[in-house]
N, C-alpha and C. Protein backbone atom coordinates (compact mmCIF):
# COMPACT_ATOMS: atom_id res chain seq x y z
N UNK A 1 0.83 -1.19 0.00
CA UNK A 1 0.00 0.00 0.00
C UNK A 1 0.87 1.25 0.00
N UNK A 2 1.65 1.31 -0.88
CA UNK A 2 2.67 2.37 -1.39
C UNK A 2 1.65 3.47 -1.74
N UNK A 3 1.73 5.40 -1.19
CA UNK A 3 1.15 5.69 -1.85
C UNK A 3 2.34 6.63 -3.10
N UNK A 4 1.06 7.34 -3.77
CA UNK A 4 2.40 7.63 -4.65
C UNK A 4 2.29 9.28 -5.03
N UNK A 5 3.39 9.68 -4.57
CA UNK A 5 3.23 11.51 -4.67
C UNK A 5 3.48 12.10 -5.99
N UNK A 6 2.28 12.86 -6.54
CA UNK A 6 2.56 13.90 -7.36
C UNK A 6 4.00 14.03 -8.00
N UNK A 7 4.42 14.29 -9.06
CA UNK A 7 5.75 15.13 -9.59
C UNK A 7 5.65 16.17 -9.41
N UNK A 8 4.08 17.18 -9.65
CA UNK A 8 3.24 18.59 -9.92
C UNK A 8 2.59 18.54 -9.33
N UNK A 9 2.47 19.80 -8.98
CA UNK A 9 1.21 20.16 -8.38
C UNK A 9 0.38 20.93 -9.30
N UNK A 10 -0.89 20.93 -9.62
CA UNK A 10 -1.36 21.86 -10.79
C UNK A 10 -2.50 23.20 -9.75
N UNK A 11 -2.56 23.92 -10.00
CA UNK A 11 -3.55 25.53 -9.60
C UNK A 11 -4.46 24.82 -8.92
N UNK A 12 -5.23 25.15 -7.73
CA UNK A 12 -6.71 25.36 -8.09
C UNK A 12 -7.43 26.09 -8.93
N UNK A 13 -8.42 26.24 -9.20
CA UNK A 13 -9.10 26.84 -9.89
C UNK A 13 -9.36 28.22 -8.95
N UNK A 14 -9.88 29.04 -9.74
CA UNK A 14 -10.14 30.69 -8.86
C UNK A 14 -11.69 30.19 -8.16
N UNK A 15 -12.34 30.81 -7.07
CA UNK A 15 -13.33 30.50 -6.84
C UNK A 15 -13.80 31.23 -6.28
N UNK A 16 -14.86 31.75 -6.40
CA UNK A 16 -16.02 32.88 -5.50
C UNK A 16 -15.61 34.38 -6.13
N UNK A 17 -14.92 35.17 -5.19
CA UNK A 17 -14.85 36.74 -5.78
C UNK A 17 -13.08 36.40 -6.55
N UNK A 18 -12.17 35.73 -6.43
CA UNK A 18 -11.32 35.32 -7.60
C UNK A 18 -11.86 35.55 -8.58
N UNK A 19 -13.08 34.35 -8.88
CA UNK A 19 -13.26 34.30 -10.46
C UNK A 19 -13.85 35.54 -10.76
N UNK A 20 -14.35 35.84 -10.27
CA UNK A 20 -14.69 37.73 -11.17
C UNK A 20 -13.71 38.54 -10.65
N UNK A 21 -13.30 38.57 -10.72
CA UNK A 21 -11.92 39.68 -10.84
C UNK A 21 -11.33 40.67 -10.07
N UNK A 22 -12.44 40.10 -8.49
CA UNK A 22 -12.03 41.33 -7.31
C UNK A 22 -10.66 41.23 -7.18
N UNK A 23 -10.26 42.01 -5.99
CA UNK A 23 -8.86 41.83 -5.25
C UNK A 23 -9.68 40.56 -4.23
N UNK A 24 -8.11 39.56 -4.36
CA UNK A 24 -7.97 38.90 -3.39
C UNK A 24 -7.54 39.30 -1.88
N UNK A 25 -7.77 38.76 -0.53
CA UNK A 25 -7.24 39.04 0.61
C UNK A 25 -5.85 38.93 0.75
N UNK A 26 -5.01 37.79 -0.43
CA UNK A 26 -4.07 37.59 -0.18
C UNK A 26 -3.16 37.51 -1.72
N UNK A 27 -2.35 38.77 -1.61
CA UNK A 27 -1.61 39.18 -2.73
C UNK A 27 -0.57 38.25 -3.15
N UNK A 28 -0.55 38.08 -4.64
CA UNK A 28 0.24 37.18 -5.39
C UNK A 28 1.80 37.48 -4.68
N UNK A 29 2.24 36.66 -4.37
CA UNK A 29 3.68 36.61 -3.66
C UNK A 29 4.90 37.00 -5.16
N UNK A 30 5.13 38.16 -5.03
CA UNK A 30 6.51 38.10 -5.74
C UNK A 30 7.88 38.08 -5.28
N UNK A 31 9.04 37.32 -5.34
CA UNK A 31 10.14 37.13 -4.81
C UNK A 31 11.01 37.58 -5.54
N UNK A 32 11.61 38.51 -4.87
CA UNK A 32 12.74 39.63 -5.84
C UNK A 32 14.06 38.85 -6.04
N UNK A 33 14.55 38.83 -7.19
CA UNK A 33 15.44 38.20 -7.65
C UNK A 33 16.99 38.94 -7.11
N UNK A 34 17.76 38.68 -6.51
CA UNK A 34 18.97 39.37 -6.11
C UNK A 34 20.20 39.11 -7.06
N UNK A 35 20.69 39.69 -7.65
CA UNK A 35 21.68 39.11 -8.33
C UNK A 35 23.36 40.02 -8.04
N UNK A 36 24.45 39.31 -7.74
CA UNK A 36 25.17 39.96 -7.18
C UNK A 36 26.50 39.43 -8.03
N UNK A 37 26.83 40.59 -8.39
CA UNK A 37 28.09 41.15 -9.35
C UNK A 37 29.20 40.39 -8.75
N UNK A 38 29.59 39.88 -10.41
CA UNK A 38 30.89 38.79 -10.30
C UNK A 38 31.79 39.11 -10.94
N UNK A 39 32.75 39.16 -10.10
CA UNK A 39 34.17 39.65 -11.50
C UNK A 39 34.65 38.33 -11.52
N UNK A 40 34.53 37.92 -12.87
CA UNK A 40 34.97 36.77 -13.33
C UNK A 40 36.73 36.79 -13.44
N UNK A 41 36.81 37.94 -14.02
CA UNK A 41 38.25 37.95 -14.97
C UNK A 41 39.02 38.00 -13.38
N UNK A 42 39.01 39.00 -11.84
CA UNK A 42 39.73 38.64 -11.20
C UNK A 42 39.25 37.02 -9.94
N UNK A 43 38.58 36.29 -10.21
CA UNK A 43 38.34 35.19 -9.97
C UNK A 43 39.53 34.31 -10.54
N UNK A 44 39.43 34.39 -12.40
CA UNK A 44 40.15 33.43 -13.02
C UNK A 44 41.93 33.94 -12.84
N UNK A 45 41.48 35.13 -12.70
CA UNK A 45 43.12 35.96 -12.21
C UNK A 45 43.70 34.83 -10.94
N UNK A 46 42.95 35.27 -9.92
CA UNK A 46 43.48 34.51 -8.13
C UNK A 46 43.45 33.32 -8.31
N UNK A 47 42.68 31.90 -9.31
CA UNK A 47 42.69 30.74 -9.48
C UNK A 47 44.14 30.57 -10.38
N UNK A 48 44.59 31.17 -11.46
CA UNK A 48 46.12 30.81 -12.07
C UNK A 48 46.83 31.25 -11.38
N UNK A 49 47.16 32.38 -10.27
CA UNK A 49 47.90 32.93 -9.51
C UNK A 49 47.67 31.59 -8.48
N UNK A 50 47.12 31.19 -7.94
CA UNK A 50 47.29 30.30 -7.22
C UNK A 50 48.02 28.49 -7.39
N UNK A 51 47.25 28.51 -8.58
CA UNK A 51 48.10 26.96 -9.35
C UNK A 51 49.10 27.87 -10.10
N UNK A 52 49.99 28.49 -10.28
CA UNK A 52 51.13 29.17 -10.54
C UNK A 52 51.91 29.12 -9.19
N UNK A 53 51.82 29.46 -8.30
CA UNK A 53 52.51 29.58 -7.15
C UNK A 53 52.79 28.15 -5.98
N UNK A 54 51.81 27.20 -6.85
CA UNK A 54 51.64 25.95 -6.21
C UNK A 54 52.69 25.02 -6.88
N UNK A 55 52.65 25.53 -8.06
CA UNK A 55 53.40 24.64 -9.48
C UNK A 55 55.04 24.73 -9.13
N UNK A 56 54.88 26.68 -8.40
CA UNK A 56 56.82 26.74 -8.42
C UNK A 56 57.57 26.51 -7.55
N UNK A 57 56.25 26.46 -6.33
CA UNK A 57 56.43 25.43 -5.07
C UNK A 57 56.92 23.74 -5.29
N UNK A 58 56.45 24.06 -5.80
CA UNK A 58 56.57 21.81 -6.05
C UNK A 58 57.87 21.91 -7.15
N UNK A 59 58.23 22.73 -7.91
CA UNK A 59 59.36 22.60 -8.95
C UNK A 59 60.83 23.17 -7.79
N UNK A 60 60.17 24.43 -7.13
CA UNK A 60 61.56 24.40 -5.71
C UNK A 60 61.48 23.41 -4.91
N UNK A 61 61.05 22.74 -4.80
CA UNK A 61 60.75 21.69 -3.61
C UNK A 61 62.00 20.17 -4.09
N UNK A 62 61.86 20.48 -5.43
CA UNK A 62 62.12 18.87 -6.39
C UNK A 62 63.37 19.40 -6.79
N UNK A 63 64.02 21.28 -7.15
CA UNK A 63 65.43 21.62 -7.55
C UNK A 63 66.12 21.50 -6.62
N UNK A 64 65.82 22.49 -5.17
CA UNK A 64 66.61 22.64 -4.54
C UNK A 64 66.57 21.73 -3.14
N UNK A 65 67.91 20.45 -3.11
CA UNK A 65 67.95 19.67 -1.82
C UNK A 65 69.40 20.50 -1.23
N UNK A 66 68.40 20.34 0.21
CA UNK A 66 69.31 20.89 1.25
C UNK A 66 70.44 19.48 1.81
N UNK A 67 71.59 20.18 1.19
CA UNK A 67 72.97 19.52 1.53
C UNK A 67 73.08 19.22 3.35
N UNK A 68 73.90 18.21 3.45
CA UNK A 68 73.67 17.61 4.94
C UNK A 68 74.40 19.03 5.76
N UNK A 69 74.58 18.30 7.15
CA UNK A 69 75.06 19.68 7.98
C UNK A 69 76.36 19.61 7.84
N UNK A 70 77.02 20.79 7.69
CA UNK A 70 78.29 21.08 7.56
C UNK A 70 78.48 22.42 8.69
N UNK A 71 79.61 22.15 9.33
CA UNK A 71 79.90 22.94 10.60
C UNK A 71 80.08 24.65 9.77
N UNK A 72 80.86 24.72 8.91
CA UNK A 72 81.00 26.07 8.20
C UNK A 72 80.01 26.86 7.70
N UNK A 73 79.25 26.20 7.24
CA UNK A 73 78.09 26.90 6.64
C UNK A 73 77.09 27.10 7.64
N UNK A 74 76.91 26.86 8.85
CA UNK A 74 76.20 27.11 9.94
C UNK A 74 76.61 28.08 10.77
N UNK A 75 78.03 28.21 11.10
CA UNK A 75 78.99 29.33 11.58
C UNK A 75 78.72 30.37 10.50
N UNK A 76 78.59 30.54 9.26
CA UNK A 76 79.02 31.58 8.20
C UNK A 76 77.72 32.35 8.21
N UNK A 77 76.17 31.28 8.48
CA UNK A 77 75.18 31.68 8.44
C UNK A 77 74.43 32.16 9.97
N UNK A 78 75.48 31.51 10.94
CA UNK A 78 75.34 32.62 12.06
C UNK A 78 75.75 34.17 12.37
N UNK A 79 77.14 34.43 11.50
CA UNK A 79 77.96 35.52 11.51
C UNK A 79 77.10 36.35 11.22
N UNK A 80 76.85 35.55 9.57
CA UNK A 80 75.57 36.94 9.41
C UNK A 80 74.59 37.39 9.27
N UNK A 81 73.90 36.54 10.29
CA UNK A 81 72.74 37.07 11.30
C UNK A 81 73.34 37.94 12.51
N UNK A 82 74.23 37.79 13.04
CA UNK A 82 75.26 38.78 14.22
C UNK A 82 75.26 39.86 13.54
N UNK A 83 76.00 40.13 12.45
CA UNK A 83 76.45 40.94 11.68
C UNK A 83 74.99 42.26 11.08
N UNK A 84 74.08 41.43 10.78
CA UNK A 84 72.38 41.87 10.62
C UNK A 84 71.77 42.68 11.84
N UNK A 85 72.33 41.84 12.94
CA UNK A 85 71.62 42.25 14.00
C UNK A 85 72.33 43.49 14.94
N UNK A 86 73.62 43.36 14.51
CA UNK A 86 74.46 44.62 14.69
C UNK A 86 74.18 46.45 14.12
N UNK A 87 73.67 46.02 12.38
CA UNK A 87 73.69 46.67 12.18
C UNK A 87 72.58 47.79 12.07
N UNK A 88 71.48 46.57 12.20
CA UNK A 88 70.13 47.42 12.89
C UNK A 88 70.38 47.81 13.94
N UNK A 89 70.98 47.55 15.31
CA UNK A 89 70.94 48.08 16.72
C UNK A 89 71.83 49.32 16.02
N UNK A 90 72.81 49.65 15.15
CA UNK A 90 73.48 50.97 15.31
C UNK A 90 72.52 52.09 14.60
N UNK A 91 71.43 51.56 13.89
CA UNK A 91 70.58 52.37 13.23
C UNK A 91 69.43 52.77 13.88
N UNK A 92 69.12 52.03 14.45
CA UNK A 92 68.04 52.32 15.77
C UNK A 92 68.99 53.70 16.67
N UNK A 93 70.25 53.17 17.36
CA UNK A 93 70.91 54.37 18.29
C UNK A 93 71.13 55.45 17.19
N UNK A 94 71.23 56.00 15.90
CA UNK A 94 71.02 56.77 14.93
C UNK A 94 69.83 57.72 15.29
N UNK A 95 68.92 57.01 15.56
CA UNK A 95 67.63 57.68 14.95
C UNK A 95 67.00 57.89 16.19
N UNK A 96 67.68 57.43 17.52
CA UNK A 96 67.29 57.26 18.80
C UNK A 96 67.44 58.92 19.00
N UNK A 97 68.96 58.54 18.95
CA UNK A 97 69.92 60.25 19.40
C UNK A 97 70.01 61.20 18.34
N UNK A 98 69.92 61.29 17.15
CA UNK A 98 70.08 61.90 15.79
C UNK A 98 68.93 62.55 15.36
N UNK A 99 68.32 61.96 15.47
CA UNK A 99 66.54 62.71 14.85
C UNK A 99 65.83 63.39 15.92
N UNK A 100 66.37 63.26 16.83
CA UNK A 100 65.57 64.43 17.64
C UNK A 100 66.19 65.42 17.75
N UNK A 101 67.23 65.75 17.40
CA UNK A 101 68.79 66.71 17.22
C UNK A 101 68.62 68.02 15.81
N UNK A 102 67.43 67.15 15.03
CA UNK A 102 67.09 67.94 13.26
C UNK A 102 65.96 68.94 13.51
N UNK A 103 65.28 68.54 15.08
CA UNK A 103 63.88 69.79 14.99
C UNK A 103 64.70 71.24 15.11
């Protein structure tokens, strides 16, 4: 005893003051269509910018292997970070003592 539903639904028919042509109590429902502006061209822009940047990721990933540890190149790449960090602290005391000296 399956029952079996409609695909459609079809109108009623109009009936009483409908069929002659009064106003109904209850106004035909219209649903405003919203439609909201697409920029395609920077969509397809940020989608190749993205598989572009994924692509040169995976091609650096596969060129460049990092060589085992070597004591020199860890010393050489500490120096100059020392050396970095030196030379911002003398530019900071520059601008510490120096720029208030120009008003």
């Amino acid at each position: 005893m399956a029952s079996r539903c409609p695909d459609t639904v079809k109108p009623e028919a109009p009936t009483g003051a409908d069929a002659h042509g009064a106003a109904s109590p209850v106004a035909e429902l219209v649903v405003p269509t919203i439609r909201m502006p697409v920029d395609a061209r920077g969509v397809a822009l940020t989608v190749l910018a993205v598989v572009a940047a994924v692509c040169a990721l995976y091609l650096a990933q596969t060129i460049i292997e990092q060589p085992g540890f070597e004591l020199d190149n860890f010393l050489l790449a500490g120096a100059i970070g020392v050396l970095g960090f030196q030379g911002q602290a003398v530019m900071v005391l520059f601008l510490a003592f120096l720029l208030p000296l120009g008003e």
